[in-house]
C-alpha atoms as a PDB file:
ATOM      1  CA  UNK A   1       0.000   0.000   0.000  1.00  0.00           C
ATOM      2  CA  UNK A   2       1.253   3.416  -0.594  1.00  0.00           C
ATOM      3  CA  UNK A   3       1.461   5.869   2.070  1.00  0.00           C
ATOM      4  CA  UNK A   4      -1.591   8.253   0.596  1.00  0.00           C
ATOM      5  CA  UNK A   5      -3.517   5.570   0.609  1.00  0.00           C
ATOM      6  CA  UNK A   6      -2.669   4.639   4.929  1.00  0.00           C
ATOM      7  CA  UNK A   7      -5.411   6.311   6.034  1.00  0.00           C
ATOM      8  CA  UNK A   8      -6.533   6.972   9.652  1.00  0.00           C
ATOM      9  CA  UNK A   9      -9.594   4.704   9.101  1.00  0.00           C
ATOM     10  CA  UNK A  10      -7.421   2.044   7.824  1.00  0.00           C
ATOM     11  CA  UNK A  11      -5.253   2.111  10.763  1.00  0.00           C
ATOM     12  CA  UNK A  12      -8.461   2.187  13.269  1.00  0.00           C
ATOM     13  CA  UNK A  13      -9.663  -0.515  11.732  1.00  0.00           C
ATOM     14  CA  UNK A  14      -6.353  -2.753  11.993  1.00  0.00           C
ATOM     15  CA  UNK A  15      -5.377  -1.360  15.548  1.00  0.00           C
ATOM     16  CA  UNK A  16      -9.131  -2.591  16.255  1.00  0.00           C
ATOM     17  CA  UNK A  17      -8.387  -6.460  15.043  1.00  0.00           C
ATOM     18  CA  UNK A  18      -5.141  -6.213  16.889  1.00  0.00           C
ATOM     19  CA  UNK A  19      -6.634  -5.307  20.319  1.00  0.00           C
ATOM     20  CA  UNK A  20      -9.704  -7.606  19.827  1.00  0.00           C
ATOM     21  CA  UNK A  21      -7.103 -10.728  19.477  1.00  0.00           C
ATOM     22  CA  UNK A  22      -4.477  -9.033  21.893  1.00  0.00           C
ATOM     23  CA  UNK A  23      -6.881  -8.226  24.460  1.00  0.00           C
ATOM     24  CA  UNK A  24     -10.012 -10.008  24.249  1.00  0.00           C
ATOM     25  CA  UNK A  25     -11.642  -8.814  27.430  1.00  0.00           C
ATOM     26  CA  UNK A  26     -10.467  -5.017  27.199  1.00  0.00           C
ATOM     27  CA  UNK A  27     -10.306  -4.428  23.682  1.00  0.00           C
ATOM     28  CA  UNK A  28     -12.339  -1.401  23.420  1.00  0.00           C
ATOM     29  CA  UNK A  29     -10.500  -0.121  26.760  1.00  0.00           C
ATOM     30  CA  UNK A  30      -7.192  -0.790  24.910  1.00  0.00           C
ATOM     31  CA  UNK A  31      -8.727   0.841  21.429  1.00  0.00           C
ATOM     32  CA  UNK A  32      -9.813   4.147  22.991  1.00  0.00           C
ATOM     33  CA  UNK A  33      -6.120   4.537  24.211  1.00  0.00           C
ATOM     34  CA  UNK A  34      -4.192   3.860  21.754  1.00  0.00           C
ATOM     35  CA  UNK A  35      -5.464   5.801  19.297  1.00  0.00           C
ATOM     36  CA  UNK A  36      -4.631   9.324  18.452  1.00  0.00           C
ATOM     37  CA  UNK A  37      -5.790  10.345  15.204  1.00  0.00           C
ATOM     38  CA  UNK A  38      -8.287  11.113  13.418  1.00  0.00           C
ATOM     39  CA  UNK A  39     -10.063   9.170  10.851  1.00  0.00           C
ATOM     40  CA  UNK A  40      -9.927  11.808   7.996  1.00  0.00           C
ATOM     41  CA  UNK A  41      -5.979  11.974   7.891  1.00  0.00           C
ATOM     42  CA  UNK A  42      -3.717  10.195   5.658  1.00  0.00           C
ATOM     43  CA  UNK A  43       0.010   9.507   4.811  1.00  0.00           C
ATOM     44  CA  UNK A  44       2.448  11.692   6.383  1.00  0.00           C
ATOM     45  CA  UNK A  45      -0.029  13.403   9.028  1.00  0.00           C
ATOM     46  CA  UNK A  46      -0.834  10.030  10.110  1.00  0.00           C
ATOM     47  CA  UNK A  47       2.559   8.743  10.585  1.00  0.00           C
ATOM     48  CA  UNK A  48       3.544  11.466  12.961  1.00  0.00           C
ATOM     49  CA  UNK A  49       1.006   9.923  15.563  1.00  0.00           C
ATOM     50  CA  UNK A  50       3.140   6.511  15.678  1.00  0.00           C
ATOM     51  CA  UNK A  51       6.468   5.788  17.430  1.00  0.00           C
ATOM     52  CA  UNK A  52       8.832   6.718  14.546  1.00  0.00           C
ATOM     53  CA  UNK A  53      11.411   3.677  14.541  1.00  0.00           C
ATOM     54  CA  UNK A  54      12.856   4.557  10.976  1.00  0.00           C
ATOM     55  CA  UNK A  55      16.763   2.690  10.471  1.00  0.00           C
ATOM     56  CA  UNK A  56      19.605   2.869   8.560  1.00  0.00           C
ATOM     57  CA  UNK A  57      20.698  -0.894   6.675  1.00  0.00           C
ATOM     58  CA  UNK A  58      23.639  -0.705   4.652  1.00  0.00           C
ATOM     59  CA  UNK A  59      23.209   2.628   3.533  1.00  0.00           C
ATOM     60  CA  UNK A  60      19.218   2.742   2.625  1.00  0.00           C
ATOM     61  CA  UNK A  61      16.430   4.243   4.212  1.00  0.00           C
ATOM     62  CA  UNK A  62      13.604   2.492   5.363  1.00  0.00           C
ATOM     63  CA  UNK A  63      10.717   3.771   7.137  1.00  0.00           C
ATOM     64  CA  UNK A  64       9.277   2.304  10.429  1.00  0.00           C
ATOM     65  CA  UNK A  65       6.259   2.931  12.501  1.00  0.00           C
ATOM     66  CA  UNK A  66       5.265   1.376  15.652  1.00  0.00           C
ATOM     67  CA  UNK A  67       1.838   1.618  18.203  1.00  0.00           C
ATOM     68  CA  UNK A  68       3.134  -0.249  21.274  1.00  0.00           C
ATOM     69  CA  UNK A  69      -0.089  -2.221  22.037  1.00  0.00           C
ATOM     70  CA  UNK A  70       1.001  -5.266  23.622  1.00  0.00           C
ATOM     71  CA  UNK A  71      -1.064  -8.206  24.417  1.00  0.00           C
ATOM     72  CA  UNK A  72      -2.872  -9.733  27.617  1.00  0.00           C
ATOM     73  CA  UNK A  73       0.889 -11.703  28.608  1.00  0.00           C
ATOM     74  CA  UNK A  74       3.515  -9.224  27.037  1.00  0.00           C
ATOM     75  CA  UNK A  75       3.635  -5.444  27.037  1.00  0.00           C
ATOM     76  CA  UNK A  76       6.310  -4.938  24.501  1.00  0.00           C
ATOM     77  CA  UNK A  77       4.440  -6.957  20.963  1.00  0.00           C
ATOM     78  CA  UNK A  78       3.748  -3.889  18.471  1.00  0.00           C
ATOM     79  CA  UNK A  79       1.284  -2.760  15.776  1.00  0.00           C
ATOM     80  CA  UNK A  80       3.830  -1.742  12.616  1.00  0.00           C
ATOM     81  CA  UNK A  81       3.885  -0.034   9.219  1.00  0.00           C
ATOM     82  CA  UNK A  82       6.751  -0.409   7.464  1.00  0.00           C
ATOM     83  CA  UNK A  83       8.413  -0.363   4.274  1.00  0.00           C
ATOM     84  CA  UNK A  84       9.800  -3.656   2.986  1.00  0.00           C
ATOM     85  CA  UNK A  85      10.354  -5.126  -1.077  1.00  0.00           C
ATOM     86  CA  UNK A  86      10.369  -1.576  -2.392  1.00  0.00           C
ATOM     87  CA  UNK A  87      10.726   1.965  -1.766  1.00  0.00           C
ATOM     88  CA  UNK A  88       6.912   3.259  -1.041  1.00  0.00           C
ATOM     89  CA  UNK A  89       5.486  -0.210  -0.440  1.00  0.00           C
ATOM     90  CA  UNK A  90       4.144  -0.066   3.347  1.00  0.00           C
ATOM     91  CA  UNK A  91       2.613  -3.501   5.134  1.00  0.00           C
ATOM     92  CA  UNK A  92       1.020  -4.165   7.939  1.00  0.00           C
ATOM     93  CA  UNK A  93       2.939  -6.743  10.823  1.00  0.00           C
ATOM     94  CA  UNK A  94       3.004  -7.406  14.091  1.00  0.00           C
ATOM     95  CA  UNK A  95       6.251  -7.456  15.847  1.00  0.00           C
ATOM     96  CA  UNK A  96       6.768  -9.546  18.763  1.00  0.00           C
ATOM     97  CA  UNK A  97       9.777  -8.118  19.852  1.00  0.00           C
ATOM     98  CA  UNK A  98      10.738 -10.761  21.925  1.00  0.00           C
ATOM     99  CA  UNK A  99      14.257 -11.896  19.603  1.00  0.00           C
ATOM    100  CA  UNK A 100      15.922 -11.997  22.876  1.00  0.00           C
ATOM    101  CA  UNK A 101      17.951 -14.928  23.368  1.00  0.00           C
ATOM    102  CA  UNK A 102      18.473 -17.149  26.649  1.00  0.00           C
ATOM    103  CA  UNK A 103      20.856 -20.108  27.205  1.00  0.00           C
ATOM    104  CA  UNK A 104      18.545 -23.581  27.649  1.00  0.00           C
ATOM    105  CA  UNK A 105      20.423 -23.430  31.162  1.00  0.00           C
ATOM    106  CA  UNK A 106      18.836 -20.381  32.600  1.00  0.00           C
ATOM    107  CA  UNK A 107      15.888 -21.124  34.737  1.00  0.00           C
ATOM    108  CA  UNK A 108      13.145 -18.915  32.872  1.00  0.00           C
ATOM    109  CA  UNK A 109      14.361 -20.869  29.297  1.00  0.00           C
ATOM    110  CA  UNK A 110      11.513 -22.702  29.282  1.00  0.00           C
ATOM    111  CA  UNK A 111       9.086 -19.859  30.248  1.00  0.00           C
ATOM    112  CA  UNK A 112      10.267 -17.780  27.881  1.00  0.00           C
ATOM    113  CA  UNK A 113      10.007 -20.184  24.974  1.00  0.00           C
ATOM    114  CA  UNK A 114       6.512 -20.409  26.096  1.00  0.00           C
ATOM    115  CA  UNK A 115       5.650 -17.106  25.760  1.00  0.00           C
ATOM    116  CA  UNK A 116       7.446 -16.841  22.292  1.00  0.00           C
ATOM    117  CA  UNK A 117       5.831 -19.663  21.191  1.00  0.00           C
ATOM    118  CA  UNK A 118       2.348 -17.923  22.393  1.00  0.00           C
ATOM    119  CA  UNK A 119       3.031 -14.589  20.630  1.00  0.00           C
ATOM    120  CA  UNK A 120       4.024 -16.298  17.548  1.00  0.00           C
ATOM    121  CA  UNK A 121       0.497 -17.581  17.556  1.00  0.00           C
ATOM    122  CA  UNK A 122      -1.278 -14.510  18.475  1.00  0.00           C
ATOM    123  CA  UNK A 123       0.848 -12.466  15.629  1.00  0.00           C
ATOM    124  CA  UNK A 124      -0.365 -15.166  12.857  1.00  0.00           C
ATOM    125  CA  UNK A 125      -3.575 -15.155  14.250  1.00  0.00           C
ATOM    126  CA  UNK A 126      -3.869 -11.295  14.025  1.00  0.00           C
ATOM    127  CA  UNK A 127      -2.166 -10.560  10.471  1.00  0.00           C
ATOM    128  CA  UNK A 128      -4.237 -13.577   9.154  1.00  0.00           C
ATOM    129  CA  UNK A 129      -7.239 -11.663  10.331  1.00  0.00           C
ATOM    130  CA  UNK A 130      -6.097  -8.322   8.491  1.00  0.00           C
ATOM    131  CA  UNK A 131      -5.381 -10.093   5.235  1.00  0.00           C
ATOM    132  CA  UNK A 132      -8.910 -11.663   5.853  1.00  0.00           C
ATOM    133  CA  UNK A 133     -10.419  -8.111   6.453  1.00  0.00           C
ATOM    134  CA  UNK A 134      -7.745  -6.912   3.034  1.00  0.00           C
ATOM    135  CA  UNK A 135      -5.783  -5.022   5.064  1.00  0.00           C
ATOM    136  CA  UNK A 136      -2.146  -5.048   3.633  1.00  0.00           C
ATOM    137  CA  UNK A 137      -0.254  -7.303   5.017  1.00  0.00           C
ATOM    138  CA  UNK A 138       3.045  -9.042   3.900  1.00  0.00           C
ATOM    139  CA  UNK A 139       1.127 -11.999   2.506  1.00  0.00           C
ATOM    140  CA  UNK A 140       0.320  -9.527  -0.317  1.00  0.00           C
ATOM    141  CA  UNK A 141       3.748  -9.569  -1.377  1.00  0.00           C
ATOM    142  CA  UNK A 142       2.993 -12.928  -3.552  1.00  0.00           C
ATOM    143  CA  UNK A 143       1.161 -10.965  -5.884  1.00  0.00           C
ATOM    144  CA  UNK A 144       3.706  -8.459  -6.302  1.00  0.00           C
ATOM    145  CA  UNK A 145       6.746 -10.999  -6.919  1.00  0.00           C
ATOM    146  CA  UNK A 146       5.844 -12.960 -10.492  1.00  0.00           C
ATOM    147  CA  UNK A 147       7.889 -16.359  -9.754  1.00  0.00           C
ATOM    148  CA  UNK A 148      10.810 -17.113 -12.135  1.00  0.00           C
ATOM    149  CA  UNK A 149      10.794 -20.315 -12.976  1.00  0.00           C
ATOM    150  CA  UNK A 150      14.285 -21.894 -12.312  1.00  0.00           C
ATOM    151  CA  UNK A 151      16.595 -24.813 -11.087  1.00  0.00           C
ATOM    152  CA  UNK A 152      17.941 -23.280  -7.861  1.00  0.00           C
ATOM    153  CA  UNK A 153      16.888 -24.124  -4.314  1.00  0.00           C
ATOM    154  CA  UNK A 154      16.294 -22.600  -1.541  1.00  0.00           C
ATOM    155  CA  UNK A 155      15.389 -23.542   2.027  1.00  0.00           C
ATOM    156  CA  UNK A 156      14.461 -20.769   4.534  1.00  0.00           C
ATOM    157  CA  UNK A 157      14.523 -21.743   8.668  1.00  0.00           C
ATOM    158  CA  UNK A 158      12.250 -18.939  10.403  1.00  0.00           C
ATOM    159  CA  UNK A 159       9.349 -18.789  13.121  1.00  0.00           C
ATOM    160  CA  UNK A 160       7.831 -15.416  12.122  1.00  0.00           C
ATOM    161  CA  UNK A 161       4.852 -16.411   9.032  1.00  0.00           C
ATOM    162  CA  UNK A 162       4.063 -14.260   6.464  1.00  0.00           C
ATOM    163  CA  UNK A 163       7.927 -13.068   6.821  1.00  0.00           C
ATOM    164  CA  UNK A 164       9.236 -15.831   5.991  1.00  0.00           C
ATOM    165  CA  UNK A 165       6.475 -15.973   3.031  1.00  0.00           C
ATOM    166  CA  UNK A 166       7.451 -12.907   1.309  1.00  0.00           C
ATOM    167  CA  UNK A 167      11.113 -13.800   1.543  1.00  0.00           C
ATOM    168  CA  UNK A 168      10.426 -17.439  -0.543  1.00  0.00           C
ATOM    169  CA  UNK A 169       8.435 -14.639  -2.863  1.00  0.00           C
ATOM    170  CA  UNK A 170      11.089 -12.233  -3.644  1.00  0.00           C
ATOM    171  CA  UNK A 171      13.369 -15.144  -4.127  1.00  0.00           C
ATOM    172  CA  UNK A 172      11.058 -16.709  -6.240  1.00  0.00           C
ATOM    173  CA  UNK A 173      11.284 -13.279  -8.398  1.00  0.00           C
ATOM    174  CA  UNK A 174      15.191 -14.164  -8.684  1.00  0.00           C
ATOM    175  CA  UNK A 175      14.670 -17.936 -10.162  1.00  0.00           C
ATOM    176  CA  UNK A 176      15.132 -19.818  -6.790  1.00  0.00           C
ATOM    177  CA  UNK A 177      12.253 -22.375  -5.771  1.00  0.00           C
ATOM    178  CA  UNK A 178      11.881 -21.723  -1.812  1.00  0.00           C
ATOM    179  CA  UNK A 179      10.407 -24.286   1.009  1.00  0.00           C
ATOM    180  CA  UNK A 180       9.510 -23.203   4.290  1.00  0.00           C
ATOM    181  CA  UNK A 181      10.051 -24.446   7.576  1.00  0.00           C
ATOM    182  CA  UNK A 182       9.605 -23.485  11.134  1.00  0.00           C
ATOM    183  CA  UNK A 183      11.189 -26.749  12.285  1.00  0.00           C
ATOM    184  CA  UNK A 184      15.236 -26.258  13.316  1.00  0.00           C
ATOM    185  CA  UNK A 185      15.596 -30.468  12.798  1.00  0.00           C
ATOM    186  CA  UNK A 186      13.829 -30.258   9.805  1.00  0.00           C
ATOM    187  CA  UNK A 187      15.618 -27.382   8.366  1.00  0.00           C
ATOM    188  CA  UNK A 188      18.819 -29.617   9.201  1.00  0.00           C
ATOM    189  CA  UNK A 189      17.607 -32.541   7.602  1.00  0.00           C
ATOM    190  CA  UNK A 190      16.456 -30.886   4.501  1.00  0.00           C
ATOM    191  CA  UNK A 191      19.555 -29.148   3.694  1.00  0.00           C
ATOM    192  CA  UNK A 192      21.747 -32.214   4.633  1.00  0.00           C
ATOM    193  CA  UNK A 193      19.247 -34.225   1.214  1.00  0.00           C
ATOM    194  CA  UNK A 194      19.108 -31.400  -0.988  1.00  0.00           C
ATOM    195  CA  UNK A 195      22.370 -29.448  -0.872  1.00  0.00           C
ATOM    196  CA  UNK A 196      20.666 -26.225  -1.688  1.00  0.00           C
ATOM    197  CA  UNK A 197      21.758 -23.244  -3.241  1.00  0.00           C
ATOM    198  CA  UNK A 198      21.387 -21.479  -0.461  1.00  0.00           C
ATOM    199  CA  UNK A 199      20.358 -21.892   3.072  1.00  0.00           C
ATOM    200  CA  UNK A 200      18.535 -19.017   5.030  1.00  0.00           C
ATOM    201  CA  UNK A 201      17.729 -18.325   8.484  1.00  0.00           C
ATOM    202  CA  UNK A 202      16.049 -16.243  10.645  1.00  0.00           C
ATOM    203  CA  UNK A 203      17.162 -15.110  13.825  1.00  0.00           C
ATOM    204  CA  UNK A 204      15.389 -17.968  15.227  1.00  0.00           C
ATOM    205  CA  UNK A 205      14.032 -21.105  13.532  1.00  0.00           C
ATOM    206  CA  UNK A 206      11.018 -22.459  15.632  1.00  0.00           C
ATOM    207  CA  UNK A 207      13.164 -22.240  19.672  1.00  0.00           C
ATOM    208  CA  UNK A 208      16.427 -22.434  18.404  1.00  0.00           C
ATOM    209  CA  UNK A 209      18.877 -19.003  17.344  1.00  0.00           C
ATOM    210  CA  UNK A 210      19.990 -18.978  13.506  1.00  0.00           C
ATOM    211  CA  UNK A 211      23.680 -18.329  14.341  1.00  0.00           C
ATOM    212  CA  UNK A 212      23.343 -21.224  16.228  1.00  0.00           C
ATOM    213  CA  UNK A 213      22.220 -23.794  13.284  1.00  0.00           C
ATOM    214  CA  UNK A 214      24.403 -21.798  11.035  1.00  0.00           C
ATOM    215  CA  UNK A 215      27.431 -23.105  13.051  1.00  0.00           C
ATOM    216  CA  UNK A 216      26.138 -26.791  13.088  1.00  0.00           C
ATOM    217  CA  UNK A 217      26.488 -26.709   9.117  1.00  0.00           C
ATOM    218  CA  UNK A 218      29.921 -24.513   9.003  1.00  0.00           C
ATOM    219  CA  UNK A 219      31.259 -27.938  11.564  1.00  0.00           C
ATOM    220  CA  UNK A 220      29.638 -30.571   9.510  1.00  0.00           C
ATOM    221  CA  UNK A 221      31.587 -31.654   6.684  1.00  0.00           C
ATOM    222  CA  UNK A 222      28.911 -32.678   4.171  1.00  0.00           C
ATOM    223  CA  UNK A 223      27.001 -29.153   4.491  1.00  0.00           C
ATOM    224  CA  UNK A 224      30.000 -26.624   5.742  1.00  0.00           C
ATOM    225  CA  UNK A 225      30.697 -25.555   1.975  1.00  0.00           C
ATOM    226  CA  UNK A 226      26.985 -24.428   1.352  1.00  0.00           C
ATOM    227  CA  UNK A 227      25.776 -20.416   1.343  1.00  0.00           C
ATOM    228  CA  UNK A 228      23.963 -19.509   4.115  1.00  0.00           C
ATOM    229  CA  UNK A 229      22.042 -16.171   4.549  1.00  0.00           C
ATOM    230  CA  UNK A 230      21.239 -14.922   7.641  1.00  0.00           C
ATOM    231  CA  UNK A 231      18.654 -12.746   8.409  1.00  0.00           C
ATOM    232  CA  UNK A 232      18.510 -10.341  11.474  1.00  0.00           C
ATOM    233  CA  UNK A 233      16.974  -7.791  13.125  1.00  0.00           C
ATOM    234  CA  UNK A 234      17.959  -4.617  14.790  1.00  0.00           C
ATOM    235  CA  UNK A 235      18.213  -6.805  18.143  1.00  0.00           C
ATOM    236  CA  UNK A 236      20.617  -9.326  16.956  1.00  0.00           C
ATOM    237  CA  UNK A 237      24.411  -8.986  17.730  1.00  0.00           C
ATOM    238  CA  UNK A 238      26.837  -8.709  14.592  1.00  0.00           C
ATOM    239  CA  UNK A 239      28.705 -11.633  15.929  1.00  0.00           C
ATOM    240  CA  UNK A 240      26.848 -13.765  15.497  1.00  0.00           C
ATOM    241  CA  UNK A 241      27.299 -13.739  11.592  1.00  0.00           C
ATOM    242  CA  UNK A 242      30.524 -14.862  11.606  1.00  0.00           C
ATOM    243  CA  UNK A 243      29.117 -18.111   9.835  1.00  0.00           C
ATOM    244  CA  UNK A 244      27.363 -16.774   7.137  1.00  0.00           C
ATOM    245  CA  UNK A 245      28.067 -15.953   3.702  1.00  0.00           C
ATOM    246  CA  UNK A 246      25.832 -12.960   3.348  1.00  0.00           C
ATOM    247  CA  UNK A 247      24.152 -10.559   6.369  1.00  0.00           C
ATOM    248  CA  UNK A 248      20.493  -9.142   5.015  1.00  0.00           C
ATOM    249  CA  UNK A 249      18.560  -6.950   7.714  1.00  0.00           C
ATOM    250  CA  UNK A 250      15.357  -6.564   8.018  1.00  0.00           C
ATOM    251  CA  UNK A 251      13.267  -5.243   6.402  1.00  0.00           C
ATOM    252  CA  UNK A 252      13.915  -7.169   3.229  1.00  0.00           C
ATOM    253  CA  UNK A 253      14.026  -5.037  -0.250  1.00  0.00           C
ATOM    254  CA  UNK A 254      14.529  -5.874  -3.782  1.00  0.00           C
ATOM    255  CA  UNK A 255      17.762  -4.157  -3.213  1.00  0.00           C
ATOM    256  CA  UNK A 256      19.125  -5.792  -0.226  1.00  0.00           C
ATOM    257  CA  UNK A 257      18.358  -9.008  -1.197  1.00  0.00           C
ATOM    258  CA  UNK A 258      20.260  -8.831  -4.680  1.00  0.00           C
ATOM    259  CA  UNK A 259      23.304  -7.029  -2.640  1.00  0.00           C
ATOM    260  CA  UNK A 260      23.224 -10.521  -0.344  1.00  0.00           C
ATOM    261  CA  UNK A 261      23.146 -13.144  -3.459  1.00  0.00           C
ATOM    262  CA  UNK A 262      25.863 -10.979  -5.772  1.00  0.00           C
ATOM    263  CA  UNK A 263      27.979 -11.725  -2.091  1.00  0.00           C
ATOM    264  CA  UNK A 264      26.762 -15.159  -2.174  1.00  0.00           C
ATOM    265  CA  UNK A 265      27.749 -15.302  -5.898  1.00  0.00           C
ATOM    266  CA  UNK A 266      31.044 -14.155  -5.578  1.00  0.00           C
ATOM    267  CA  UNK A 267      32.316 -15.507  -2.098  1.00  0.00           C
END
């Protein structure tokens, strides 16, 4: 969606789905807060109301809006519009914001991978609902990334949906046929049988860190000598990239994501 076209009745209605899913017993309590325009206003006017969280990635712009709304079990998930595939293009997506990582050892691991494993959930459960009510969400991008039809494979590790989903898009736009999983065994298993052209990870794939799975391939003989993208977020720390052949941050463009193959190409 382009930015005239975010208009403060758009956003009311998606803030609405989030806090009805978020906060099923206060929703309209939760609503009436959070919101703090009017339903008239559009584009730039609009975006001034939201937390501006706007980055720098390898020398491009991209824009970033937040409403912290947080859910019934976690105060920090967020409502956000932000640009990703191309300049002007704005989506819809929850953040969880909860990237952080523990050591299985510590005694709230297993809480905490609860709670991830809940907002994961919640976050499908709401974008799902604002592609249902044609809200623009990053499931969109399919129809905005005609497939090219070619030989090369790749397999992307992640736990965050329709993320993950416009990823195997845009590299479907470059000729690479991309499967999906949120499983970290699976994703193991599947790139020891297929050898693909590249493997990509998220910061986490289901509980377990990217960096993490991307050193269990670097070790192993019969899958150290294959590509591996890694994709982070502003939370992750730099080194833990040491194992891959090409960095992309999020939020993934056109641009960035032909930077990381020409690396891949030429490493």
């Amino acid at each position: 969606m382009r930015l005239e076209d975010i208009t403060g009745k758009v956003l009311s209605q998606a803030l609405a789905i989030y806090c009805q899913h978020a906060w099923p017993k206060a929703a309209e309590e939760h609503i009436r807060e959070l919101t703090t325009w009017d339903e008239t206003i559009s584009g730039e006017e609009l975006l001034v109301r939201l937390n501006d969280e706007s980055a720098r990635t390898e020398g491009m712009d991209h824009r970033r809006y937040t409403i912290r709304g947080g859910n019934e079990r976690y105060p920090f998930m967020k409502l956000g519009v932000e640009e990703w595939i191309r300049r002007g293009e704005f989506f819809l997506y929850v953040a969880t914001h909860d990237e952080m990582e523990l050591p299985e050892d510590d005694p709230d691991y297993g809480a905490w991978q609860k709670l991830r494993h809940q907002n994961a959930k919640l976050k499908r459960k709401i974008e799902a609902a604002w592609n249902a009510a044609g809200l623009p969400t990053l499931k969109d991008t399919k129809t905005m990334c005609p497939f090219t039809p070619g030989e090369k494979i790749a397999i992307i590790g992640e736990n965050t949906g329709y993320e993950a989903e416009t990823l195997a898009a845009m590299l479907g736009e470059q000729g690479y046929n991309a499967t999906i999983t949120a499983s970290a065994d699976y994703f193991l298993k599947q790139v020891r049988k297929c050898h693909p052209d590249i493997a990509v990870l998220n910061s986490f794939v289901g509980e377990v860190p990217g960096h993490v799975i991307a050193e269990t391939l670097r070790k192993d003989a019969e899958t150290s000598g294959i590509p591996i993208m890694l994709i982070i977020s502003p939370f992750d720390r730099l080194d833990h990239s040491m194992e891959a052949t090409a960095v992309l941050a999020k939020p993934v463009t056109t641009e960035g994501l032909k930077q990381a193959l020409n690396r891949i190409r030429e490493a």
